[in-house]
Protein backbone atom coordinates (compact mmCIF):
# COMPACT_ATOMS: atom_id res chain seq x y z
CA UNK A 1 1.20 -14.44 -17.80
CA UNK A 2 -0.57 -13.93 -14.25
CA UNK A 3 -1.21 -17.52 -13.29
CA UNK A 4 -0.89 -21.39 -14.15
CA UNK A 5 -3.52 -23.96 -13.32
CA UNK A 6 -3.09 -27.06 -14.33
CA UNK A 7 -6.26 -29.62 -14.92
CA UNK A 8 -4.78 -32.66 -12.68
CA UNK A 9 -6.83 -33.53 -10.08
CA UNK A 10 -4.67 -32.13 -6.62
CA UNK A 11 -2.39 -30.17 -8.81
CA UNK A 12 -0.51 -27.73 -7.19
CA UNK A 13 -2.11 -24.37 -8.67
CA UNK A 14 0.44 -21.73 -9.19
CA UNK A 15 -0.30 -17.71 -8.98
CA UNK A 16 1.77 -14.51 -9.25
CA UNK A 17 0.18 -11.79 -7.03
CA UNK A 18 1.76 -7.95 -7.36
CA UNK A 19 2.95 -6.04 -4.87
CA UNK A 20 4.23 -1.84 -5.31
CA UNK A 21 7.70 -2.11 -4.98
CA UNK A 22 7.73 1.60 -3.50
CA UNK A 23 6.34 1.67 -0.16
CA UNK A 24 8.47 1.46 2.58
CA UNK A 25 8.15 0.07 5.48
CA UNK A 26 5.31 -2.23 3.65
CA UNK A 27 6.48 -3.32 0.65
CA UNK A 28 9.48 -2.13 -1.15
CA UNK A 29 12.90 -2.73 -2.83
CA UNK A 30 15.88 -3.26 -0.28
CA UNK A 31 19.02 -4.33 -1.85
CA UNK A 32 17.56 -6.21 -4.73
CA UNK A 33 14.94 -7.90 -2.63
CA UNK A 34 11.52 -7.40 -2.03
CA UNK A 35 11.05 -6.61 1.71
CA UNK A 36 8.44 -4.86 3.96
CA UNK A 37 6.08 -5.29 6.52
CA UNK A 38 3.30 -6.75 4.13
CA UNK A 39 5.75 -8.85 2.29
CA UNK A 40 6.90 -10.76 5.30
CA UNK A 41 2.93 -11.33 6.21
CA UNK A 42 1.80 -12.68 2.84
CA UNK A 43 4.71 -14.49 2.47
CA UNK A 44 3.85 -16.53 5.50
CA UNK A 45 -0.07 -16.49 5.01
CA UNK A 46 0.44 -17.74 1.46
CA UNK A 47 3.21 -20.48 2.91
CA UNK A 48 -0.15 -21.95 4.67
CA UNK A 49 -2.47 -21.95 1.67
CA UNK A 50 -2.18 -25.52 0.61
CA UNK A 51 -2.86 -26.55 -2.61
CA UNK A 52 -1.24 -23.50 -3.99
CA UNK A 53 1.89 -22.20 -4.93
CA UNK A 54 2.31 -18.32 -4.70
CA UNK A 55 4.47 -16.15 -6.25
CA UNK A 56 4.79 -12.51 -5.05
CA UNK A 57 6.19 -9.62 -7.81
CA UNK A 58 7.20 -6.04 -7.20
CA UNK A 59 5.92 -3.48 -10.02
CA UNK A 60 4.91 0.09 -9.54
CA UNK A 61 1.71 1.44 -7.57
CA UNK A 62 0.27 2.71 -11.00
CA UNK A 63 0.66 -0.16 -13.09
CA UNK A 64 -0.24 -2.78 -10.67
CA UNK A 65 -3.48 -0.76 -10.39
CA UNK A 66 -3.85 -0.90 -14.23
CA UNK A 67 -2.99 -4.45 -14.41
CA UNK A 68 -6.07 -4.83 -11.98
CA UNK A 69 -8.18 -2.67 -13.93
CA UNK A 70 -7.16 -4.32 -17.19
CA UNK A 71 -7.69 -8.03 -15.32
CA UNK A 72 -3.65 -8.85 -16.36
CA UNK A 73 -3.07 -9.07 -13.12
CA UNK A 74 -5.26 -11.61 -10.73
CA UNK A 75 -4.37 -10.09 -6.91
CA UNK A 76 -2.32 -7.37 -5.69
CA UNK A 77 -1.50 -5.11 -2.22
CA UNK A 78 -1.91 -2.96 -0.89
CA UNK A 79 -4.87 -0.79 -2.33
CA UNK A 80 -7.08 1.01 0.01
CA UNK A 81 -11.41 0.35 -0.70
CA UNK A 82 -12.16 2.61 -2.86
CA UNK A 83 -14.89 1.17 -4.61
CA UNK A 84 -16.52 4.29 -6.52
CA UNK A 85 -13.06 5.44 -7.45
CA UNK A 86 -11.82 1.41 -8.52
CA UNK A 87 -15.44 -0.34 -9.89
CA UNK A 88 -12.50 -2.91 -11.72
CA UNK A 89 -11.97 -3.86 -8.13
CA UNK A 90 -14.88 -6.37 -7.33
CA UNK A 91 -13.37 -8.18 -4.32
CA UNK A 92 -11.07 -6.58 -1.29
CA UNK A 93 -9.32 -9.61 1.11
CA UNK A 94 -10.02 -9.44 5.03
CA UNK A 95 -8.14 -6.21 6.20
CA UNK A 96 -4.60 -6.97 6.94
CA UNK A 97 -2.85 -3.47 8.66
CA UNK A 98 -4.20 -0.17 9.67
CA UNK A 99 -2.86 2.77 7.92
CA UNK A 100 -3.49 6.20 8.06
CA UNK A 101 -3.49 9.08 5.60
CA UNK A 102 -1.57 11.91 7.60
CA UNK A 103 0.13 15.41 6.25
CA UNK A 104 3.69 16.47 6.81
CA UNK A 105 4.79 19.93 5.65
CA UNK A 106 7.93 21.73 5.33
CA UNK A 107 9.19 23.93 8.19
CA UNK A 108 6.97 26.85 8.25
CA UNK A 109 4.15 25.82 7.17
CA UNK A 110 2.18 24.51 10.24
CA UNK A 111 3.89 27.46 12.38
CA UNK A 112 -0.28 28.10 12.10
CA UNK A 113 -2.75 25.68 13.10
CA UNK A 114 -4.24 23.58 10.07
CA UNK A 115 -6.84 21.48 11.58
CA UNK A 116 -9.79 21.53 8.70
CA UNK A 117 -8.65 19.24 5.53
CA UNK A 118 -8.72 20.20 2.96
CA UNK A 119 -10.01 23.86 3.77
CA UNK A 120 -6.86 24.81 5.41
CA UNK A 121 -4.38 23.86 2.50
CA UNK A 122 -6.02 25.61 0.27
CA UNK A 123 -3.08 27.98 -1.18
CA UNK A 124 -0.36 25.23 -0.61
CA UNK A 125 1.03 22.45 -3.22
CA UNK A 126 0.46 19.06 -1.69
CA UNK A 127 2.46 15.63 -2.82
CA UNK A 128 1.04 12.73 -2.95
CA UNK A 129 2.34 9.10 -4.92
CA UNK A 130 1.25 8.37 -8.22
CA UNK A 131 -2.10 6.20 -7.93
CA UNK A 132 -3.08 7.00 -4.54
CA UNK A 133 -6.14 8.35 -3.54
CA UNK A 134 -6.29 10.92 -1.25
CA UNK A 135 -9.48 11.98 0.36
CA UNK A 136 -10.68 15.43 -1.25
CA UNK A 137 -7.15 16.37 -2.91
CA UNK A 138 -9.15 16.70 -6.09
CA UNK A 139 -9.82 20.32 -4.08
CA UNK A 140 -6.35 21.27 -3.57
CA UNK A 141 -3.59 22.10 -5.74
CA UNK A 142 -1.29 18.45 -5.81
CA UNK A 143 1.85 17.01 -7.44
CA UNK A 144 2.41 13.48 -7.90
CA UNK A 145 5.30 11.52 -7.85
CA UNK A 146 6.19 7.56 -8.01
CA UNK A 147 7.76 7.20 -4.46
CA UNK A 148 8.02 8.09 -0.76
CA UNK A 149 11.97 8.95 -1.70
CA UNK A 150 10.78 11.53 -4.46
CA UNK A 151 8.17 13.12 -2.73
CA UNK A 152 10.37 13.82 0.23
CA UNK A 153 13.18 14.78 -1.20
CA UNK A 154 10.82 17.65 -3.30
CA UNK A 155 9.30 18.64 -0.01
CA UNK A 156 13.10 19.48 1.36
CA UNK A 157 13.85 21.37 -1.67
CA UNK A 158 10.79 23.47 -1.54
CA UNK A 159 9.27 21.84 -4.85
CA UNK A 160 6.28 20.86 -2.42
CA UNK A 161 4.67 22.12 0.66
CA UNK A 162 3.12 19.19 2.25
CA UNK A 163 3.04 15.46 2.00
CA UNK A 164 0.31 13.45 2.24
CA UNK A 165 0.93 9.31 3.05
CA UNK A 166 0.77 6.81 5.76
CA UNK A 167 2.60 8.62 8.85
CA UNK A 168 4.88 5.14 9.34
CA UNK A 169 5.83 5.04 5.90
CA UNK A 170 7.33 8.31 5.81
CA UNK A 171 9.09 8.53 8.69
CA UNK A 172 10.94 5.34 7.97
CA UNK A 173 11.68 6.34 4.44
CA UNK A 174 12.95 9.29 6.18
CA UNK A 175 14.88 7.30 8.09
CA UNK A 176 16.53 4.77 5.66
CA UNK A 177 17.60 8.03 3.60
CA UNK A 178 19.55 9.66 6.45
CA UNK A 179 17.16 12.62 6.82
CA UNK A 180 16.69 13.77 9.98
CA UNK A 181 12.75 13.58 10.73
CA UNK A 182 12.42 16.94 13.14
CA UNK A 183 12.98 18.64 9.35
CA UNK A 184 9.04 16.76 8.49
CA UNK A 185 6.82 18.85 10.54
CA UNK A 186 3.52 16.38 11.07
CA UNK A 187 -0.11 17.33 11.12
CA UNK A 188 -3.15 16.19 11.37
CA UNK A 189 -4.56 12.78 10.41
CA UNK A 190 -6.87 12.83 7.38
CA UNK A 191 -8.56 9.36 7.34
CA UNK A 192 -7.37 5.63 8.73
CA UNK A 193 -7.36 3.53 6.03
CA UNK A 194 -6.56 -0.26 5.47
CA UNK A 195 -4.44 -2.32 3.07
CA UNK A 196 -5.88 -5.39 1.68
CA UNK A 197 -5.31 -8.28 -1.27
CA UNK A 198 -7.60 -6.50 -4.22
CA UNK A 199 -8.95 -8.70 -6.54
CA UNK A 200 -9.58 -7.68 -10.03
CA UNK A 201 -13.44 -7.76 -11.66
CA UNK A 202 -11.91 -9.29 -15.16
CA UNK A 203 -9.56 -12.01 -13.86
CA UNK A 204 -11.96 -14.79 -12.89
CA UNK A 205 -10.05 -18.36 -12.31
CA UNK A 206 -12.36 -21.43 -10.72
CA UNK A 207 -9.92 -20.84 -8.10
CA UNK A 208 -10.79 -17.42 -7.19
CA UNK A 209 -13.33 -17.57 -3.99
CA UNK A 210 -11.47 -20.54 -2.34
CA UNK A 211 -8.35 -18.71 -2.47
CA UNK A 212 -10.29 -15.66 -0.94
CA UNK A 213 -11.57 -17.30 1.51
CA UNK A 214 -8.16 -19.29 2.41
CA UNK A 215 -6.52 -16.36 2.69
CA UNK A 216 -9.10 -14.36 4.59
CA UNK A 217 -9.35 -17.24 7.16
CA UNK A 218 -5.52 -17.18 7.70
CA UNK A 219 -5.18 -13.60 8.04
CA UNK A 220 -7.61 -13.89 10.82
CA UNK A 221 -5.65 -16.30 12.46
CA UNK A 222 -2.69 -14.51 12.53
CA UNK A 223 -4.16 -11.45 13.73
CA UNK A 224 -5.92 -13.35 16.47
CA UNK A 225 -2.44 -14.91 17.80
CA UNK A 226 -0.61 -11.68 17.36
CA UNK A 227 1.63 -13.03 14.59
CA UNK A 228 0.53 -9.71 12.59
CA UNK A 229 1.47 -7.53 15.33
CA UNK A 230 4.61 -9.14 15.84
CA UNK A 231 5.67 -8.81 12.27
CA UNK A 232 5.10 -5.27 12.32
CA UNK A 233 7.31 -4.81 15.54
CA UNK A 234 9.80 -6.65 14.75
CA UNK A 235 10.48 -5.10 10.92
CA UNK A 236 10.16 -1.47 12.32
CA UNK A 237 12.22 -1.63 15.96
């Protein structure tokens, strides 16, 4: 169900690697297609893999981390490393983007400062999206929900106080659903994090190191010439 390999000598060997289908601006549904800023880079890094034929499939954050965790799926984006908290996870690709892990609250809320995490938040209901792991939210009271779209809109209707995800992902979800962003009142950072191809401990094709190390080599080479960077710019302006 995950991959085909076929014995041939110089076969082409064809994968399916999983995507969540729920994270704008990185990877997400638009119009029946899967689009996003990671999307358009692994499309083109796996384009340059020769030998192989790559598929990439849109599921939801929590069950492309059980498919990893389960070994039913082979490779997947973007999971943070988070080894203690994902042991099923036994290889992470070359980092591809910086992210970051910030908190937007509902008007009101940071009318006074909140610089300590999680201290500060103590006596508020934080969102976060089903699967992710937010550093020390296991302290905090928190409310999960499958996207970006659901979490915001519960934030505007009070449901939530705060939101914790990447800062760019928000504020373009924000933006594709017509809400004006001065109503997301941003704090501070929490952590930078990065996105990578996860590989999972129980799916173990003869293929599996070269096509690490394929990829890794081409992501390097496209951050080197700025192809990366230029992705990025060019989905979000």
């Amino acid at each position: 169900m995950i991959l085909t390999c076929t014995p041939q000598a110089n076969a082409i060997i064809r994968v399916n690697v999983f995507g969540d289908d729920a994270y704008a601006p990185y990877c997400f549904m638009q119009n029946g297609t899967f689009d996003g800023i990671y999307v358009r880079i692994l499309e083109k890094a796996f384009s340059r893999m020769k030998g192989y034929e790559i598929t990439i499939i849109p599921v939801p954050y929590k069950r492309l981390l059980l498919g990893l965790e389960n070994g039913k799926i082979f490779a997947a984006f973007p999971p943070y490393q988070w080894p203690k908290e994902r042991p099923w996870i036994d290889i992470y690709s070359a980092p591809i983007l910086e992210e970051d892990y910030s908190i937007f609250c509902a008007e009101g809320f940071l009318d006074k400062p909140r610089p300590n995490w999680p201290e500060d938040y103590a006596n508020l209901t934080i969102g976060i999206n089903d699967g992710f792991i937010v550093p020390d939210a296991d302290k905090l009271k928190t409310e999960d929900a499958s996207s970006n779209e659901k979490n915001i809109k519960k934030l505007l209707a009070g449901r939530i106080d705060c939101y914790v995800n990447d800062s760019k992902s928000i504020l373009y979800t924000a933006k594709i659903m017509g809400i004006d962003s001065s109503k997301l009142v941003q704090g501070i950072k929490i952590s930078t994090e990065y996105g990578h191809l996860a590989f999972s401990r129980k799916n173990n094709p003869p293929f599996k190191r070269n096509f690490i190390k394929n990829f890794n080599k081409i992501i390097y080479e496209m951050k080197c010439s700025g192809e990366i960077n230029e992705i990025v710019n060019n989905f979000i302006n």
